[in-house]
C-alpha atoms as a PDB file:
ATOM      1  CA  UNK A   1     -26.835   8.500 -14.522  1.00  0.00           C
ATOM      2  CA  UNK A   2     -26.278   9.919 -11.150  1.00  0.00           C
ATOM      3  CA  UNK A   3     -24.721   8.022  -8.662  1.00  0.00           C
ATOM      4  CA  UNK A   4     -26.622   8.186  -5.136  1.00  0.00           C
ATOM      5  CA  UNK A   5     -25.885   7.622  -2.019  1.00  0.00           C
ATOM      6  CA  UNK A   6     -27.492   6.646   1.293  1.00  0.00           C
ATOM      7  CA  UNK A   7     -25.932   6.088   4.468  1.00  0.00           C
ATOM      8  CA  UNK A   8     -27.647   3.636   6.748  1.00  0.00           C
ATOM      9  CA  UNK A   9     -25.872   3.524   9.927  1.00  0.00           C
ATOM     10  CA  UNK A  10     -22.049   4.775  11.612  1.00  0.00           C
ATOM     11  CA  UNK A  11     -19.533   3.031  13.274  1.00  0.00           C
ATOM     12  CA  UNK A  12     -15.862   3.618  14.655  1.00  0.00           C
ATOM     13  CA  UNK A  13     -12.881   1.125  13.990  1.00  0.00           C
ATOM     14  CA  UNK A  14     -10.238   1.596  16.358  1.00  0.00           C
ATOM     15  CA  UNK A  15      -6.673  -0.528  15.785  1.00  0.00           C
ATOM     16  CA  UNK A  16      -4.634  -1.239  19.123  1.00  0.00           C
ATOM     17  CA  UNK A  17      -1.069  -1.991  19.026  1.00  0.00           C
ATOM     18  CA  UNK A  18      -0.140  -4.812  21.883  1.00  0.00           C
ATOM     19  CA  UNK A  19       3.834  -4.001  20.764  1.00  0.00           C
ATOM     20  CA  UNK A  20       6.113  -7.062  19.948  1.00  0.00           C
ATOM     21  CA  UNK A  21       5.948 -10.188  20.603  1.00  0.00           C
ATOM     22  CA  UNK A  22       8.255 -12.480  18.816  1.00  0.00           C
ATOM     23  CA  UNK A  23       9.363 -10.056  16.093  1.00  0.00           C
ATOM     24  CA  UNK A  24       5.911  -9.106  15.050  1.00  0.00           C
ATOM     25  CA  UNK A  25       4.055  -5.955  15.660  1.00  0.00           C
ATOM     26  CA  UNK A  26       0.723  -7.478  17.652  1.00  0.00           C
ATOM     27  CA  UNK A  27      -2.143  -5.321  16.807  1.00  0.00           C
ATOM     28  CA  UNK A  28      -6.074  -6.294  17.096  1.00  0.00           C
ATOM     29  CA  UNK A  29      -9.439  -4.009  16.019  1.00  0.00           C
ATOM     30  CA  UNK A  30     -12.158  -3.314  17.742  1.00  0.00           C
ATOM     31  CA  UNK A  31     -15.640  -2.146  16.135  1.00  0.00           C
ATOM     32  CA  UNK A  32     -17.953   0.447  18.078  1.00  0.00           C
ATOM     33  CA  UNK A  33     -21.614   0.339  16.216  1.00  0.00           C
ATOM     34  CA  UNK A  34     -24.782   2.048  17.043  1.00  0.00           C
ATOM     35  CA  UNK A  35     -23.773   5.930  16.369  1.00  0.00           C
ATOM     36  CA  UNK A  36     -26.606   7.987  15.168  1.00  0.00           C
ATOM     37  CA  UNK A  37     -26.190   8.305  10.762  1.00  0.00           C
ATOM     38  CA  UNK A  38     -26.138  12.345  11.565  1.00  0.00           C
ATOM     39  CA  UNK A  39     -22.691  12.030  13.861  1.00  0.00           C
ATOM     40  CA  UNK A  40     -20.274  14.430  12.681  1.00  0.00           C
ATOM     41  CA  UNK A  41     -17.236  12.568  12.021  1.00  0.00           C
ATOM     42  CA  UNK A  42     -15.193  15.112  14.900  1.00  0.00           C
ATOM     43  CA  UNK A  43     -17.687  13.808  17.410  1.00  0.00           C
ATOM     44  CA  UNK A  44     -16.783  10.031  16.777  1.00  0.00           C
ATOM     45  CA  UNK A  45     -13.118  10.793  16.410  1.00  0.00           C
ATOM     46  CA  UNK A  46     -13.704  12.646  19.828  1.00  0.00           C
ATOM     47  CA  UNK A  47     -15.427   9.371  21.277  1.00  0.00           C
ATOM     48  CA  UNK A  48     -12.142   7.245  20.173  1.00  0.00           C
ATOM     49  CA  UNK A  49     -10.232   9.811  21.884  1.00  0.00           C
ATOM     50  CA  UNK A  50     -11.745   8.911  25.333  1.00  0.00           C
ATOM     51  CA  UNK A  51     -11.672   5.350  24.717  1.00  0.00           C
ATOM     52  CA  UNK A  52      -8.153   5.516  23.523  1.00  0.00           C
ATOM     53  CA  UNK A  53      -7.619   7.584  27.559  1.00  0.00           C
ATOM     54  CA  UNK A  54      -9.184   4.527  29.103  1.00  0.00           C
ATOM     55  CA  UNK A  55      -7.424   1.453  27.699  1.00  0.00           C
ATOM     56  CA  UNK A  56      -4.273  -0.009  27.845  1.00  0.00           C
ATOM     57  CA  UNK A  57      -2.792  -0.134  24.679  1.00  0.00           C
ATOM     58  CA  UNK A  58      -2.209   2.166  22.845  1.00  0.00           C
ATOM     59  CA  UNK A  59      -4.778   3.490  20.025  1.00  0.00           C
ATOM     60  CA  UNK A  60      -2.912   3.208  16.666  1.00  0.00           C
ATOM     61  CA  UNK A  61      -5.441   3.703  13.326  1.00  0.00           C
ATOM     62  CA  UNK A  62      -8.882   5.278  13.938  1.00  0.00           C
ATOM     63  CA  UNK A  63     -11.569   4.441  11.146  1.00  0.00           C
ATOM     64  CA  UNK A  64     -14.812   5.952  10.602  1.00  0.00           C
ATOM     65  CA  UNK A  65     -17.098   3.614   8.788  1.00  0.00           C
ATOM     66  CA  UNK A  66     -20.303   4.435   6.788  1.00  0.00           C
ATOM     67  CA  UNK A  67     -22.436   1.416   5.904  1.00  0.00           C
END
């Protein structure tokens, strides 16, 4: 048996790192939904980019879900 699969939406995980605080590495996710199924995955990645220029801490993991 075959195993397929179908992708119903996109959506871009990015992982900011706050730095220290207390001796522990502070860092918090944000989700971006609502990209289009047929988004090449260098287009998103291209999208975190500019978010990454416009916030203030610093982008640290990039994920690319498919649900």
């Amino acid at each position: 048996m075959a195993l397929q699969k179908q992708i119903t939406g996109k959506s871009l995980k990015v992982v900011n790192n706050y730095g220290a605080v207390d001796g522990k590495v502070v860092t918090k996710s944000k989700t971006y939904g609502s990209f289009l199924v047929e988004a090449a995955d260098e287009k998103v990645m291209a999208v975190a980019t500019a978010i990454d220029a416009l916030t203030v801490p610093t982008m640290e993991d990039t994920y690319v879900v498919d649900t």
